[in-house]
Protein backbone atom coordinates (compact mmCIF):
# COMPACT_ATOMS: atom_id res chain seq x y z
CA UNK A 1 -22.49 51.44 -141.71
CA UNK A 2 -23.60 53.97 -139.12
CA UNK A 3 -21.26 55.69 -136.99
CA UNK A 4 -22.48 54.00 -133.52
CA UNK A 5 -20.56 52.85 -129.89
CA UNK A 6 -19.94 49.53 -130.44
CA UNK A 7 -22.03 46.94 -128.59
CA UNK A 8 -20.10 45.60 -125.75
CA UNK A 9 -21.02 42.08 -127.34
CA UNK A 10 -18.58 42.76 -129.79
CA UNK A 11 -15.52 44.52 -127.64
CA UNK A 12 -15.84 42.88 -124.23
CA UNK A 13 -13.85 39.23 -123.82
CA UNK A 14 -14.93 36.05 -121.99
CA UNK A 15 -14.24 36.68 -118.28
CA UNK A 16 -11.27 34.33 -116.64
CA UNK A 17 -12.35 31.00 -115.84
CA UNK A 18 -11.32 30.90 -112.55
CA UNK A 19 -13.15 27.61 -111.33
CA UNK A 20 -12.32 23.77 -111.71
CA UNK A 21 -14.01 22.32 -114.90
CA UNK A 22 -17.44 21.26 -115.11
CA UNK A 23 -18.09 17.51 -115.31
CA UNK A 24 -20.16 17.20 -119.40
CA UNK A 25 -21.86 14.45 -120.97
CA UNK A 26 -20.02 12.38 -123.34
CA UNK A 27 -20.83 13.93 -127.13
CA UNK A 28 -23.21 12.13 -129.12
CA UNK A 29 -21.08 12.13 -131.72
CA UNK A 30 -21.62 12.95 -135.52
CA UNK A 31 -24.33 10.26 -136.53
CA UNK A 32 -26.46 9.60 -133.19
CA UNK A 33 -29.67 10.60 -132.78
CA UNK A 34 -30.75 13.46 -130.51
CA UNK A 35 -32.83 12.36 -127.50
CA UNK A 36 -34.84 15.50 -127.65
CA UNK A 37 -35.02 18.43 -129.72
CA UNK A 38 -33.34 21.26 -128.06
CA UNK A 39 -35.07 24.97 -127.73
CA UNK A 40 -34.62 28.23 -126.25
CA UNK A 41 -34.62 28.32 -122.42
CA UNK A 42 -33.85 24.73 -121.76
CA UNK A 43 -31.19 23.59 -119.72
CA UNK A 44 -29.38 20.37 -120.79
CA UNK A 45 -25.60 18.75 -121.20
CA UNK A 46 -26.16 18.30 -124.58
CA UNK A 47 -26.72 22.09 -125.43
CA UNK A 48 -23.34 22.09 -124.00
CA UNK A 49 -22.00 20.33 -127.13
CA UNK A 50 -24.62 22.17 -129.53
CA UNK A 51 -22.68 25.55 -128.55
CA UNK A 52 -19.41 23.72 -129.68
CA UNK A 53 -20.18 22.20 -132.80
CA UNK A 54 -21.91 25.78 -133.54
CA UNK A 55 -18.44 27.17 -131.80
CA UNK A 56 -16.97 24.90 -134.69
CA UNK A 57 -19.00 25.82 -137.67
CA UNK A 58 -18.56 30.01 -136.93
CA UNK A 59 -22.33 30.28 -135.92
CA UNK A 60 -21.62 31.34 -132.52
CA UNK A 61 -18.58 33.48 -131.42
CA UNK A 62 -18.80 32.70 -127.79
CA UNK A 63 -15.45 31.60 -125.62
CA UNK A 64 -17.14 29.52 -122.90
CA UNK A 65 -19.98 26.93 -123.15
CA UNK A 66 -22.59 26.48 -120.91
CA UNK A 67 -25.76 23.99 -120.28
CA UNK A 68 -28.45 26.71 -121.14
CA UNK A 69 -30.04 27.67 -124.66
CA UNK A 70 -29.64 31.78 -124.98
CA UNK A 71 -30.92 33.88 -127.14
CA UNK A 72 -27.48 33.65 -129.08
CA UNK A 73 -27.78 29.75 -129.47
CA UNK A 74 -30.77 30.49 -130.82
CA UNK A 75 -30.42 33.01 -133.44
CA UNK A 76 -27.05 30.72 -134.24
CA UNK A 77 -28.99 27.90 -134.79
CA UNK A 78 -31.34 29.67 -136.95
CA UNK A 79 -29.05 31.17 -139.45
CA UNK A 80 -27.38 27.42 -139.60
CA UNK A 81 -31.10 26.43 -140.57
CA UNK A 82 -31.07 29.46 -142.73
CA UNK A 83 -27.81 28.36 -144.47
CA UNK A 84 -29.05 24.66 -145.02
CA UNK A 85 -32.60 25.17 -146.94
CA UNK A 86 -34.53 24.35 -143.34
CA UNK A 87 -37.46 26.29 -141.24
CA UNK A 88 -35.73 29.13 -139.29
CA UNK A 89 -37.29 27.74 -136.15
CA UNK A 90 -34.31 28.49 -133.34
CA UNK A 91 -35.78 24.65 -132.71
CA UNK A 92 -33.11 21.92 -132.91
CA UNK A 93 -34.30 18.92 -134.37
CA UNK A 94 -33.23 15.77 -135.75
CA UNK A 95 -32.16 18.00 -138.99
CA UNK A 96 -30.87 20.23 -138.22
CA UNK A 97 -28.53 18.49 -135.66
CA UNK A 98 -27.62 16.22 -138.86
CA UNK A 99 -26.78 19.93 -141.11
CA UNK A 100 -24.71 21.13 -137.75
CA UNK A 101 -23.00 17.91 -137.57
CA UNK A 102 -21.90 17.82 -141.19
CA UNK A 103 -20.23 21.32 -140.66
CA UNK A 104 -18.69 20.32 -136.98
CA UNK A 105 -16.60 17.19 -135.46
CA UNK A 106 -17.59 15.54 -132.17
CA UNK A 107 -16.52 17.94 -129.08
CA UNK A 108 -13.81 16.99 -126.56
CA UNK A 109 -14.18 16.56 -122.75
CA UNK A 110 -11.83 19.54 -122.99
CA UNK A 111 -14.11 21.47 -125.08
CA UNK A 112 -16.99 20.97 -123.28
CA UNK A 113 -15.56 21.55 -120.16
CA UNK A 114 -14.05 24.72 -120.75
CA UNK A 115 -10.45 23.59 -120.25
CA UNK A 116 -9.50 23.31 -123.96
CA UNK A 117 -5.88 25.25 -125.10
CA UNK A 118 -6.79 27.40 -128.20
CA UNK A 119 -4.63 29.65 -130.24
CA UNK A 120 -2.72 32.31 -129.01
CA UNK A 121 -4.18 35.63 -128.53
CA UNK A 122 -1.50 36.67 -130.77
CA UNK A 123 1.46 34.29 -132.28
CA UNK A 124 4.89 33.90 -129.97
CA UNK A 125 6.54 34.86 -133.48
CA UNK A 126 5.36 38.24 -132.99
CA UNK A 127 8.45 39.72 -130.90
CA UNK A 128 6.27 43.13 -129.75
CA UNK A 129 3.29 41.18 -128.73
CA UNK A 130 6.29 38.82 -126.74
CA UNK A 131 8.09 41.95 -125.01
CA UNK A 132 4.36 43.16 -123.87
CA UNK A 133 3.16 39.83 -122.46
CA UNK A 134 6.80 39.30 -120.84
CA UNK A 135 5.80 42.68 -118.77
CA UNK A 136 2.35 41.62 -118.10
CA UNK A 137 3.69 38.58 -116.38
CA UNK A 138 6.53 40.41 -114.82
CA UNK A 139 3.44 42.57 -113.34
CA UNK A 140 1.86 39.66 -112.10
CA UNK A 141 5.22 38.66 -109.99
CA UNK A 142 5.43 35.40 -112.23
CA UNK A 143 8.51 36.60 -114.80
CA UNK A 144 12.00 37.80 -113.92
CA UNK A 145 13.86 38.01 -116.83
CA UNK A 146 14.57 40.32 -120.09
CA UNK A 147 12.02 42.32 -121.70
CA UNK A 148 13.34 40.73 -125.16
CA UNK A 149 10.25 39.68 -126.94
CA UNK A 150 12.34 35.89 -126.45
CA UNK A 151 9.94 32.60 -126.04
CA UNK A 152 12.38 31.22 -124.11
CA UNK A 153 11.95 28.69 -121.22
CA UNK A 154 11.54 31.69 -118.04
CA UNK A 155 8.32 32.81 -120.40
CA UNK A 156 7.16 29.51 -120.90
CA UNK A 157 7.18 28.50 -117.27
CA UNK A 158 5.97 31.87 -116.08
CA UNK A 159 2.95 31.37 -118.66
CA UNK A 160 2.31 27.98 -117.34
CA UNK A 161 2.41 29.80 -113.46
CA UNK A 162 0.16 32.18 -114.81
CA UNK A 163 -2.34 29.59 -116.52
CA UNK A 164 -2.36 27.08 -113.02
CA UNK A 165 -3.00 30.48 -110.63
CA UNK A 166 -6.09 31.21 -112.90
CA UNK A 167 -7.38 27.57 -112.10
CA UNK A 168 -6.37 26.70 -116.18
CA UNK A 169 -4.12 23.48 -117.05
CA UNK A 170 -0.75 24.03 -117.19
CA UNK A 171 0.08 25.26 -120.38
CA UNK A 172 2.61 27.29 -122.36
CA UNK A 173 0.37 28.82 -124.64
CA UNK A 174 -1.22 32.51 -123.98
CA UNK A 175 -4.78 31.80 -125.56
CA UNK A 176 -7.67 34.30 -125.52
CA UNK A 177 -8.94 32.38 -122.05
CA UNK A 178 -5.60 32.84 -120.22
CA UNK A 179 -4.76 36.59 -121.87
CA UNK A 180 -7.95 38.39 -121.40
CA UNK A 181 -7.87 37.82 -117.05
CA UNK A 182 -4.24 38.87 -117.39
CA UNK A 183 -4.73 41.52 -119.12
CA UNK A 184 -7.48 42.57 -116.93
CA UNK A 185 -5.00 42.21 -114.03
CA UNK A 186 -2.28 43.90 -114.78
CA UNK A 187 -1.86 47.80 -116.36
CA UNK A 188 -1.11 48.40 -120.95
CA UNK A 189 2.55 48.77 -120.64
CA UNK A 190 3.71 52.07 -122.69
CA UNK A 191 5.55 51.49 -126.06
CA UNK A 192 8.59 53.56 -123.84
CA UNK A 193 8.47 51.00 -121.49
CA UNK A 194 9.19 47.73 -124.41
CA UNK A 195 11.15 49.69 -127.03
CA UNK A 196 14.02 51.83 -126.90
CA UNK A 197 13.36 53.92 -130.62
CA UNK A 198 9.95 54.54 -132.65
CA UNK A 199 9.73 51.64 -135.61
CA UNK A 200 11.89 52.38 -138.60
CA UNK A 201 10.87 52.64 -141.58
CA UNK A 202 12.50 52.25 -145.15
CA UNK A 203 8.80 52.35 -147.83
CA UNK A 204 7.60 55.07 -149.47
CA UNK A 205 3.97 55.99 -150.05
CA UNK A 206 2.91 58.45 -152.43
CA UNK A 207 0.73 60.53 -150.40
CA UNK A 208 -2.72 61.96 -151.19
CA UNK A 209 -3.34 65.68 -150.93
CA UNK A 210 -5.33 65.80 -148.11
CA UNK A 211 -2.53 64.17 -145.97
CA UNK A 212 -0.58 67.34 -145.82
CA UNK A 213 -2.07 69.13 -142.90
CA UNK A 214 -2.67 67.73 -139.24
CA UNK A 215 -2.04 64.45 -137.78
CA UNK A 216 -3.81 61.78 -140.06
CA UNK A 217 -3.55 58.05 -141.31
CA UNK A 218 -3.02 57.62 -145.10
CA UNK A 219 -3.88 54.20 -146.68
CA UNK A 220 -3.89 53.73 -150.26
CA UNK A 221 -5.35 50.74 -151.06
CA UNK A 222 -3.71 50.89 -154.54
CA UNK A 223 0.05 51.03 -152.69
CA UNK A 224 -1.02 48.71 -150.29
CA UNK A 225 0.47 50.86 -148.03
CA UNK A 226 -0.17 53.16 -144.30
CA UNK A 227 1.49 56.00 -143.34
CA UNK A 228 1.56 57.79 -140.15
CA UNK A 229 1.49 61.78 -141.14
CA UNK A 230 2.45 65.03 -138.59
CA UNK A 231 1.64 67.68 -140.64
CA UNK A 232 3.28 67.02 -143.67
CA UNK A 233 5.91 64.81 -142.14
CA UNK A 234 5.84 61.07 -142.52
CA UNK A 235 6.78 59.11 -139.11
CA UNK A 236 6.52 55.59 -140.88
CA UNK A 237 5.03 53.64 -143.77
CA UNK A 238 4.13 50.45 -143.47
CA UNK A 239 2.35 47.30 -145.84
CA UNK A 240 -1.17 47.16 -145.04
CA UNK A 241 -4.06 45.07 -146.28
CA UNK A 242 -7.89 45.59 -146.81
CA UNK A 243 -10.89 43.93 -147.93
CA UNK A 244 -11.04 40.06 -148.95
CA UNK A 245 -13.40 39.49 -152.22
CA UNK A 246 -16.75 40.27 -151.62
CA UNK A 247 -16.25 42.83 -149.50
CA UNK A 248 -15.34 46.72 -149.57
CA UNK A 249 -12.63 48.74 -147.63
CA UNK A 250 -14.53 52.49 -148.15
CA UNK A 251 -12.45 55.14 -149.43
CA UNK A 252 -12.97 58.79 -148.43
CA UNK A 253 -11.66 61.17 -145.07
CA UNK A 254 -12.79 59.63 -141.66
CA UNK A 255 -12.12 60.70 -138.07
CA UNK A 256 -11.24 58.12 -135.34
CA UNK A 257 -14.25 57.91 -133.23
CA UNK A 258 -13.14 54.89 -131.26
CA UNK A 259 -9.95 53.08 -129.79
CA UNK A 260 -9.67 49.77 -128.16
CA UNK A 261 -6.35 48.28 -127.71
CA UNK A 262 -7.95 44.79 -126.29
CA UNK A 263 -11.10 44.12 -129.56
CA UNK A 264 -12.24 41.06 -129.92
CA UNK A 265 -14.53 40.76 -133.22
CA UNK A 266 -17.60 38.64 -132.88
CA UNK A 267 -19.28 39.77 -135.66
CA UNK A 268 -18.49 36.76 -137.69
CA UNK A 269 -19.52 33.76 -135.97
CA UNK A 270 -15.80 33.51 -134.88
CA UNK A 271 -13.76 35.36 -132.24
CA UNK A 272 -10.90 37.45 -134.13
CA UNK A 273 -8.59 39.52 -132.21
CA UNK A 274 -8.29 42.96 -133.33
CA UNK A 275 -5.44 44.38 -131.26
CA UNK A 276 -5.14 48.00 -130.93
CA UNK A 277 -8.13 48.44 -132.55
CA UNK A 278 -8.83 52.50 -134.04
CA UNK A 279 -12.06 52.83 -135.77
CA UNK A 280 -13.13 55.12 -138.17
CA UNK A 281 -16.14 54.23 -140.04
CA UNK A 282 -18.46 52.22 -137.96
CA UNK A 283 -16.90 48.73 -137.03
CA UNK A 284 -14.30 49.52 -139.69
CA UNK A 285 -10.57 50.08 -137.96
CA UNK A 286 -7.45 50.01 -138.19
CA UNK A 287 -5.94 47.02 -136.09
CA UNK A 288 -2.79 44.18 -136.04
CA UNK A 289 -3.87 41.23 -137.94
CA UNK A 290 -2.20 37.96 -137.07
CA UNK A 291 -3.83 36.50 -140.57
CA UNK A 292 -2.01 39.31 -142.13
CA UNK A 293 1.31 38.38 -140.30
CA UNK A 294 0.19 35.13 -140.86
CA UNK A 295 -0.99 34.82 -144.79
CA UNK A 296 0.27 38.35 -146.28
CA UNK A 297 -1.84 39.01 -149.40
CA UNK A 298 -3.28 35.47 -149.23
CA UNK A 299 -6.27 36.85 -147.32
CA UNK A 300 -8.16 40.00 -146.11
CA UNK A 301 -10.57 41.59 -143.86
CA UNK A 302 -14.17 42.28 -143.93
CA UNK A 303 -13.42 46.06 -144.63
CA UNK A 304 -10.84 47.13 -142.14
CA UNK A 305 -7.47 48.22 -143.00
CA UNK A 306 -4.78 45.42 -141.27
CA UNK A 307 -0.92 45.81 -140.06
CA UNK A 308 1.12 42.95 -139.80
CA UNK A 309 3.56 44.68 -137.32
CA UNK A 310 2.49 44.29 -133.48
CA UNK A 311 5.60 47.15 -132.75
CA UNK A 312 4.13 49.43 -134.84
CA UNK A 313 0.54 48.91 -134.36
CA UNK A 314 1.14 49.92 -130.87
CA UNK A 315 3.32 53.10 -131.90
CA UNK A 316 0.66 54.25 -133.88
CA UNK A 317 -1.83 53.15 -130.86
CA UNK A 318 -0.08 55.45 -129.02
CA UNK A 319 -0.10 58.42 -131.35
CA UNK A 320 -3.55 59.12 -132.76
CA UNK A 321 -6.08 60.51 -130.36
CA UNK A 322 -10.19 60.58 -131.11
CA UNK A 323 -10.86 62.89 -133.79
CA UNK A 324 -7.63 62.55 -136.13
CA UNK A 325 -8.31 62.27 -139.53
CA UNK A 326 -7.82 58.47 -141.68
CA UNK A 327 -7.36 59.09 -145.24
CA UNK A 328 -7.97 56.12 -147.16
CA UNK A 329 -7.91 56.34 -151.44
């Protein structure tokens, strides 16, 4: 991987969707023919419901479906043609809608008209994420209560406010489409301003060499472990988690060229949230995993090294600066 800005296609999140819902055509569903083949540059409703199923089948990463065929529909559609033996055309015919329906279930009105609930941004389990979204929402004038990381019934119904006043049904969950417009609404809160101590921390790492000097991050993939180093000093050691099979987290000294506390991977023909994102070897970072939190060892990335702790993601968020050295071994 080169060391490269990332492309905005990758960072930036679907803007709010701040009008009422489109009126779609009812999906074809999984057997029925297509009336026409679908192409680049066409407008129809059924490319509507092409974007979902390809939504569905991790082909195309996008938040928000629309009646026109983009150049991302169409390089989705041809690695789906790619991945089932068929031309590479970027043309939808008759079979490939039959390989795409095979991989995908017939859309909802919901899903085709933008108003569908997803998952959350990050899990209400997660009692940092909680205390950070309970300030967001206090910001917006919606929440009045503790900063306690609580899902109680004051952050359900100020979530609910908050999904109605962005022209979103009513809703208690915080998914990517209702989180990204707050968060571009309201100011990062401080880790000061949520917690009253740094995280704790009772693991031991057995540090490489060149972790002794500076302010660096030290993973060892054989500990399956992070530490947070001040010259010599460990502030905290954590679990972490790297590579699923078949891929590689590299070992060797990095700097942090890049942070972004708000990442949104699209590499993948799925959107993953990658919360306080620091990368250090192309579009290889450090970041909160909620499949980490999630699953434990019972996954992985695709080469980045994953925390399962929002608190402490943030704390070390907080802490690094461009430049400081990552240590992985």
């Amino acid at each position: 991987m080169t060391r490269r800005l990332l492309p905005r296609s990758l960072l930036a999140c679907a803007a709010a969707l701040l009008a009422l819902p489109l009126l779609a055509a009812p999906s074809t569903g999984n057997g029925a023919p297509l009336a026409q083949q679908l192409r680049f540059k066409m407008q129809s409703p059924q490319v509507r419901e092409l974007q979902v199923r390809l939504r569905q089948a991790k082909y195309l990463a996008v938040l928000d479906v629309e009646d026109r065929f983009g150049m991302l529909t169409r390089e989705a559609v041809r690695k789906l043609q790619g991945d089932s033996g068929l031309p590479a055309t970027g043309v939808v015919d008759q079979a490939t809608w039959a390989a795409l329906a095979a991989r995908s279930r017939a859309p909802t009105q919901a899903e085709l008209n933008n108003t569908d609930i997803g998952p959350w941004f990050v899990a209400p389990a997660e009692p940092g994420f909680m205390r950070e979204l309970q300030h967001r929402l206090k910001q917006a004038g919606l929440y009045q209560g503790a900063l306690d990381g609580a899902f109680d019934d004051a952050t359900r119904q100020a979530i609910a406010a908050w999904r109605t006043r962005i022209g979103l049904p009513a809703s208690e969950v915080m998914d990517e489409r209702a989180w990204t417009p707050l968060i571009r609404r309201t100011r990062l809160p401080r880790y000061a301003e949520l917690f009253d101590a740094p995280p704790q921390s009772s693991l031991t790492q057995e540090l490489h060499a060149r972790c002794a000097t500076g302010r660096v991050v030290c993973i060892s993939k054989q500990q399956k472990k992070m530490s947070y180093v001040e010259d010599g000093r460990v502030r905290f050691t954590r679990e972490a988690r790297f590579a699923m099979p078949g891929w590689d987290s590299p070992e060797g000294e990095f700097r942090i060229w890049y942070m972004n506390h708000e990442t949104v991977s699209k590499i993948f023909g799925e959107r993953t949230p990658m919360p306080y994102a620091m990368f250090y070897q192309g579009n290889v970072a450090i970041h909160f995993s909620q499949d980490f939190a999630d699953k434990g060892y019972g996954g992985g990335s695709h080469g980045c090294s994953q925390l399962r702790d929002y608190q402490v993601a943030k704390w070390l968020y907080e802490q690094v600066k461009v430049g400081d050295r990552v240590v992985v071994y």
